[in-house]
C-alpha atoms as a PDB file:
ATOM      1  CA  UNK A   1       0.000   0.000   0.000  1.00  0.00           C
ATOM      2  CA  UNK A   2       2.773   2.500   0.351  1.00  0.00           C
ATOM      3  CA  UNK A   3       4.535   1.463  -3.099  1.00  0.00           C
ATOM      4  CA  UNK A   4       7.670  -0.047  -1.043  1.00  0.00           C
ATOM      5  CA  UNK A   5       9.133  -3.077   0.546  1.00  0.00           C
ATOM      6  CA  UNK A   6      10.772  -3.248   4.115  1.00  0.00           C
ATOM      7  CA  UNK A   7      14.147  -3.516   2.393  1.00  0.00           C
ATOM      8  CA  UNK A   8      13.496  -0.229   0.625  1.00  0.00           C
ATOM      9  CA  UNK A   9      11.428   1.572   3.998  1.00  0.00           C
ATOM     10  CA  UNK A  10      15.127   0.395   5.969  1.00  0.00           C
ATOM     11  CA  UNK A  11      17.343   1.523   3.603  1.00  0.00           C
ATOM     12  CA  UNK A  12      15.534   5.100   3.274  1.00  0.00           C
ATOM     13  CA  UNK A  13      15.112   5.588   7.034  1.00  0.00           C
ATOM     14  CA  UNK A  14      18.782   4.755   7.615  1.00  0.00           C
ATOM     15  CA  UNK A  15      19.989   7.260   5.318  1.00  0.00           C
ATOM     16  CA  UNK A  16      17.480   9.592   6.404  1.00  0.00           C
ATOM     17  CA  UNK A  17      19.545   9.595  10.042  1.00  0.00           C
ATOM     18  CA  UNK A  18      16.325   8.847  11.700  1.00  0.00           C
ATOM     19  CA  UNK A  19      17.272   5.556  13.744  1.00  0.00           C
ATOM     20  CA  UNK A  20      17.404   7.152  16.825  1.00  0.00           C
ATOM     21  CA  UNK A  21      14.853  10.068  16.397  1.00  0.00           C
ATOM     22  CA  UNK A  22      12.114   8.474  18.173  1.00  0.00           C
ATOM     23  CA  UNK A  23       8.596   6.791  16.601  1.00  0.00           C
ATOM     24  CA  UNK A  24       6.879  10.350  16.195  1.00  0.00           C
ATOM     25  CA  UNK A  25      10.287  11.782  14.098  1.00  0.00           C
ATOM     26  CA  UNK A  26       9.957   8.757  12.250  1.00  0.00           C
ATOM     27  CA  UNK A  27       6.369   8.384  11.245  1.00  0.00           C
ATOM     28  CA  UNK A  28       6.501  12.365  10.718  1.00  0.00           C
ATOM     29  CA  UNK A  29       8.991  12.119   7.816  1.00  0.00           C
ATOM     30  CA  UNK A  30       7.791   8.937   6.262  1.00  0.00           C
ATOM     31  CA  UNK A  31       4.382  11.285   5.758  1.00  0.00           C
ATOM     32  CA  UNK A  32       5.715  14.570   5.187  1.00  0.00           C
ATOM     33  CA  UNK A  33       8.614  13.328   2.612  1.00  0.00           C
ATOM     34  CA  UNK A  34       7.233  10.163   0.830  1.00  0.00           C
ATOM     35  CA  UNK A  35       3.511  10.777   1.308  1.00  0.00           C
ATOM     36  CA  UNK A  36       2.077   8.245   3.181  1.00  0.00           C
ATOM     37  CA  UNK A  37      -1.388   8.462   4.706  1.00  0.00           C
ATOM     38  CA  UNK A  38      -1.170   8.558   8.688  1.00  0.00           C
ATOM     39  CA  UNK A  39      -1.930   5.181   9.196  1.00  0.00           C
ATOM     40  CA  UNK A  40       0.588   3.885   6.761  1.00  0.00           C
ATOM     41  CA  UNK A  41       3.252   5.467   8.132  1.00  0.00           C
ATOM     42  CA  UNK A  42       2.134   4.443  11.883  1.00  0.00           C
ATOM     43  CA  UNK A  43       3.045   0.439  10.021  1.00  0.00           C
ATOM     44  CA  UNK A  44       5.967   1.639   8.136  1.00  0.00           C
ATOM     45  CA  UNK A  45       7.405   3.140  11.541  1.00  0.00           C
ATOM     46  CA  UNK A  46       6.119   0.305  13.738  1.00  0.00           C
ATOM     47  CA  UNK A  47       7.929  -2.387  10.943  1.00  0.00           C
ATOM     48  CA  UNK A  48      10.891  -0.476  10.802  1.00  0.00           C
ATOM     49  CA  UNK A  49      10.786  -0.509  14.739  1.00  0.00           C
ATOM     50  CA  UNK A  50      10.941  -3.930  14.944  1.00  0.00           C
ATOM     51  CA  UNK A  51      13.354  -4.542  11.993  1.00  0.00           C
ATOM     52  CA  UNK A  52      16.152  -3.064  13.590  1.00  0.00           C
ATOM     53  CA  UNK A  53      15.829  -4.219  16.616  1.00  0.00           C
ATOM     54  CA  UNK A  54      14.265  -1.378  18.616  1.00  0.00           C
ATOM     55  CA  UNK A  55      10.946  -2.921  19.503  1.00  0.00           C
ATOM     56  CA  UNK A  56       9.685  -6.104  20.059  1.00  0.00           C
ATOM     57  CA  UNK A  57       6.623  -7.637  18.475  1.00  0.00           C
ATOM     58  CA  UNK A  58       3.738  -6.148  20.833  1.00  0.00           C
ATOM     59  CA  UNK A  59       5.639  -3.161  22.119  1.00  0.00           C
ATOM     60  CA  UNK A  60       4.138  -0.321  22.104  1.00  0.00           C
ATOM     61  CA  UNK A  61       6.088   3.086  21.547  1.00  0.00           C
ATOM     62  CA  UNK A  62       6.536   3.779  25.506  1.00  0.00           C
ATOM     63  CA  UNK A  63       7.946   0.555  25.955  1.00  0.00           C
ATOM     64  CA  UNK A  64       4.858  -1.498  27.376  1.00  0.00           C
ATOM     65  CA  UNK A  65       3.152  -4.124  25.308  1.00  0.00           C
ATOM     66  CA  UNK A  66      -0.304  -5.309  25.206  1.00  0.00           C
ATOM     67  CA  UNK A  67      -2.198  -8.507  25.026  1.00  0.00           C
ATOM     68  CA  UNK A  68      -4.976  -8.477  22.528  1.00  0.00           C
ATOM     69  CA  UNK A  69      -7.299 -11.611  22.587  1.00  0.00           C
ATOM     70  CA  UNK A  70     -11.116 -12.213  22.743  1.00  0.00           C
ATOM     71  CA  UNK A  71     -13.410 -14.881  22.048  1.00  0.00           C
ATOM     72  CA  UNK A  72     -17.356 -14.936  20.240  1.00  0.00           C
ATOM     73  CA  UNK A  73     -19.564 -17.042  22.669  1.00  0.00           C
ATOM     74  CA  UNK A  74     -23.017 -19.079  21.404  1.00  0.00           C
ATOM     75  CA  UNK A  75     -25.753 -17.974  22.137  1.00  0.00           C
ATOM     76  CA  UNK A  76     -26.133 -20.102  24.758  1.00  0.00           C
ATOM     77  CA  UNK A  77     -24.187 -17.622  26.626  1.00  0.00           C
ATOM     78  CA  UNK A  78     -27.539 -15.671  27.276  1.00  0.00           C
ATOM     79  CA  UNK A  79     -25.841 -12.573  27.063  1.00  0.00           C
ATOM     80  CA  UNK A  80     -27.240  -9.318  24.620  1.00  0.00           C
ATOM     81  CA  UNK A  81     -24.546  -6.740  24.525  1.00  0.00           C
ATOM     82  CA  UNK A  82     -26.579  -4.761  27.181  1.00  0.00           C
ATOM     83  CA  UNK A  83     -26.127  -7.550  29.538  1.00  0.00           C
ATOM     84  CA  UNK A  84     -22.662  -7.706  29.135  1.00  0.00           C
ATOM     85  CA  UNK A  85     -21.921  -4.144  29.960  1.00  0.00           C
ATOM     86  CA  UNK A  86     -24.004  -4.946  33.120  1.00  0.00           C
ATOM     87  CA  UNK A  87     -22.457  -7.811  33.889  1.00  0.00           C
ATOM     88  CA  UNK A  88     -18.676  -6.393  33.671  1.00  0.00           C
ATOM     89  CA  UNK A  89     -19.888  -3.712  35.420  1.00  0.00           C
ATOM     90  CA  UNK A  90     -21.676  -4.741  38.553  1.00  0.00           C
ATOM     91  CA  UNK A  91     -20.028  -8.408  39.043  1.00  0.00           C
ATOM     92  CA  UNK A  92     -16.472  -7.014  38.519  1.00  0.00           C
ATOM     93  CA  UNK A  93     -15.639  -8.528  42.047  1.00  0.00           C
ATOM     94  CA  UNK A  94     -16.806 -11.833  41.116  1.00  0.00           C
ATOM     95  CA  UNK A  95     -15.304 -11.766  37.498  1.00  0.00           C
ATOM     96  CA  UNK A  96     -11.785 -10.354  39.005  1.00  0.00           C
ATOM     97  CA  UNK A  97     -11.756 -12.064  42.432  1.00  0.00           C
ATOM     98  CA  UNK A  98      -8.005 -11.980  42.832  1.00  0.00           C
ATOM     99  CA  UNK A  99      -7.347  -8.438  41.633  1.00  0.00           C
ATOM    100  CA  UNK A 100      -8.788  -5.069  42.362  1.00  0.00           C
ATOM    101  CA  UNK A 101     -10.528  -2.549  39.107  1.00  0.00           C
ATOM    102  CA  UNK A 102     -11.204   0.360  39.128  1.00  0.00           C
ATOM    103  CA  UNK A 103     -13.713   2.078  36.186  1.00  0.00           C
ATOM    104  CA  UNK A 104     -12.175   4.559  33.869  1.00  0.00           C
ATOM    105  CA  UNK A 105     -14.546   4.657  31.221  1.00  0.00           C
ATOM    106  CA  UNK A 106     -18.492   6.051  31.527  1.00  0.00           C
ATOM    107  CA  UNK A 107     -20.420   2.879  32.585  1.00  0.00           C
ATOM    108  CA  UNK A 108     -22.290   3.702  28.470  1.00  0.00           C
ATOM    109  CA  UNK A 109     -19.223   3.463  26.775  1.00  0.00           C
ATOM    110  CA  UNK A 110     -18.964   1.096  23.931  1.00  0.00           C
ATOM    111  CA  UNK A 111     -15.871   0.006  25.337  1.00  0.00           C
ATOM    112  CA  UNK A 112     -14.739  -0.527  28.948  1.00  0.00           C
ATOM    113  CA  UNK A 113     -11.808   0.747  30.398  1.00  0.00           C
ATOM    114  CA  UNK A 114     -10.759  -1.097  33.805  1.00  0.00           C
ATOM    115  CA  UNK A 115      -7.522  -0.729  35.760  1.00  0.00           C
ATOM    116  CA  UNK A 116      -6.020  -3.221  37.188  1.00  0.00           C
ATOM    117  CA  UNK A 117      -2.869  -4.005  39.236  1.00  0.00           C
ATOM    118  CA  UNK A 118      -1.225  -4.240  36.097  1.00  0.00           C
ATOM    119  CA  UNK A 119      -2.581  -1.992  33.295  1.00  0.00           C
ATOM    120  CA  UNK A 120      -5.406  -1.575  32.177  1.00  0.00           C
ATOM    121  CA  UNK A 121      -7.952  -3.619  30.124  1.00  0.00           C
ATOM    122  CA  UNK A 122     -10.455  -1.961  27.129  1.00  0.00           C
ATOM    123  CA  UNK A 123     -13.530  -4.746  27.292  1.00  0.00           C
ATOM    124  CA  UNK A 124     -15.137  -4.497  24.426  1.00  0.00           C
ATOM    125  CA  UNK A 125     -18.677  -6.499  24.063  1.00  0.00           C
ATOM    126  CA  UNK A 126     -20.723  -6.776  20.339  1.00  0.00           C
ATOM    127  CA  UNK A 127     -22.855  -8.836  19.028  1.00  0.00           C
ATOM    128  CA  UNK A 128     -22.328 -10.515  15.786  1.00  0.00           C
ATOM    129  CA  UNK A 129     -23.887 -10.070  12.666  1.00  0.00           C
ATOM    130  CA  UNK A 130     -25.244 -13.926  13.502  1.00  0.00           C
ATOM    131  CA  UNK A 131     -26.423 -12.508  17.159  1.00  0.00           C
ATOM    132  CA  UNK A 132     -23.450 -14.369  19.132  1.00  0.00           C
ATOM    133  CA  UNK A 133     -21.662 -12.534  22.042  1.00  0.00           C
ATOM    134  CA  UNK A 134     -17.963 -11.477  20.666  1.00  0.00           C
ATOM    135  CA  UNK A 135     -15.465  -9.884  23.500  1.00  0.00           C
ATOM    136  CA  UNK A 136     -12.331  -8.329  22.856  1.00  0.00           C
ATOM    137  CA  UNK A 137     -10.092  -7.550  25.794  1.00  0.00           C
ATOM    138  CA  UNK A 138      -6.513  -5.206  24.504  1.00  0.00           C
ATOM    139  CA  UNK A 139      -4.748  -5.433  27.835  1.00  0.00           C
ATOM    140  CA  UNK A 140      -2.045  -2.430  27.478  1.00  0.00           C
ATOM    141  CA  UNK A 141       0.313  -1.435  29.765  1.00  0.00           C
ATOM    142  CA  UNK A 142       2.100  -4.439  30.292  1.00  0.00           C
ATOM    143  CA  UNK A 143       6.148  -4.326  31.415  1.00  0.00           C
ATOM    144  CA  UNK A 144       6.749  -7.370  29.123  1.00  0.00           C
ATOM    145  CA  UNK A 145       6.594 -10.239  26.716  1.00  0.00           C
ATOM    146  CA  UNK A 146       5.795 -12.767  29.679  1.00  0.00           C
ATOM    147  CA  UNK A 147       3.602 -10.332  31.612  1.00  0.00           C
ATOM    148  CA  UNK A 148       1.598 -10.702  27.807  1.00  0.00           C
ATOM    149  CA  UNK A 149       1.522 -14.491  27.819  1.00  0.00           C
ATOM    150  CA  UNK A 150       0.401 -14.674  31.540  1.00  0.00           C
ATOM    151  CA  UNK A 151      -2.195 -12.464  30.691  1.00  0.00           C
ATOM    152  CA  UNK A 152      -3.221 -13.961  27.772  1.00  0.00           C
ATOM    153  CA  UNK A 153      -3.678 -17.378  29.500  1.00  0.00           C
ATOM    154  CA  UNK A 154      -5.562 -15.153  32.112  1.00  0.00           C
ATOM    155  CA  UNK A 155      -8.256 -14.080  29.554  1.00  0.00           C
ATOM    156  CA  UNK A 156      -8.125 -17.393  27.977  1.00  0.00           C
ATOM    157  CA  UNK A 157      -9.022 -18.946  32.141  1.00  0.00           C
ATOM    158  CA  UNK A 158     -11.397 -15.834  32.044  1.00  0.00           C
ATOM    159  CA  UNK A 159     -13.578 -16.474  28.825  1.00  0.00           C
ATOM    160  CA  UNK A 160     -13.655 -20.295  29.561  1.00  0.00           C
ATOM    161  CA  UNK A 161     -15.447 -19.229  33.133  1.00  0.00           C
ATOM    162  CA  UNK A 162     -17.915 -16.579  31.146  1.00  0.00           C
ATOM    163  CA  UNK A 163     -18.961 -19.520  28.566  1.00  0.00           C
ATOM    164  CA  UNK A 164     -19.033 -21.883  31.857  1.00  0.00           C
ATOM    165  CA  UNK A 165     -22.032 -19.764  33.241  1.00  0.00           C
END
């Protein structure tokens, strides 16, 4: 989409001087000087990132990573999207029993933003087009690669509970 290959995107940065100039710097002159849309050059920065070696695959630009998994539940689930906003919301004690949250989203948000211990989760409830229950959870915030897989395997423990009843 951009008309170049990683090979090409490298060897341009490089001889831009840009290496070290930070993810903003970077993205900034990929747009400005080769006219790439915004989002483009967000991917062309982020690839270059982790080509050379200064970010690993689910690092975000501050350092943290996040976890990104979800899961669409049958119908047998019983839940409308309404009801799932409810239930994160007023069982979060019984859904998180080991860990306190804390709200920082409005309780009508499409999305739900809860802090934990360790980051933060966005909880995002839809139904599908065939009326099942999908949930995404992005769990940023995290200090690293293993904090991600424990995580992960949380949420994994944490759907298989939801579909349980």
């Amino acid at each position: 989409a951009t008309g170049r290959g990683w090979d090409e995107w490298r060897a341009l940065i490089d001889q831009a001087g840009l290496r070290d100039a930070g993810h903003t710097a970077i993205a900034a002159w990929v747009a400005s000087e080769h006219g790439v849309d915004g989002w483009w050059a967000q991917s062309v920065t982020v690839g270059y990132e982790r080509i050379v070696g200064l970010r690993l695959p689910g690092q975000m630009a501050d350092g943290t990573f996040t976890a990104n998994i979800g899961r669409t539940f049958d119908a047998a689930l019983d839940l409308d999207l309404d009801a799932a906003r409810t239930l994160l919301l007023e069982a979060r004690e019984d859904l998180f029993p080991t860990m306190t949250t804390v709200l920082r989203s409005r309780p009508t948000s499409k999305s739900l933003r809860l802090a934990f211990d360790e980051g933060s989760a966005l909880i995002t409830p839809e139904v599908t087009a065939a009326g099942r229950l999908k949930i995404t959870v992005a769990h940023e915030k995290l200090p690293s690669p293993q904090a991600v897989e424990l995580w992960k395997a949380y949420w994994r423990e944490w759907f298989d509970a939801l579909a349980a009843g």
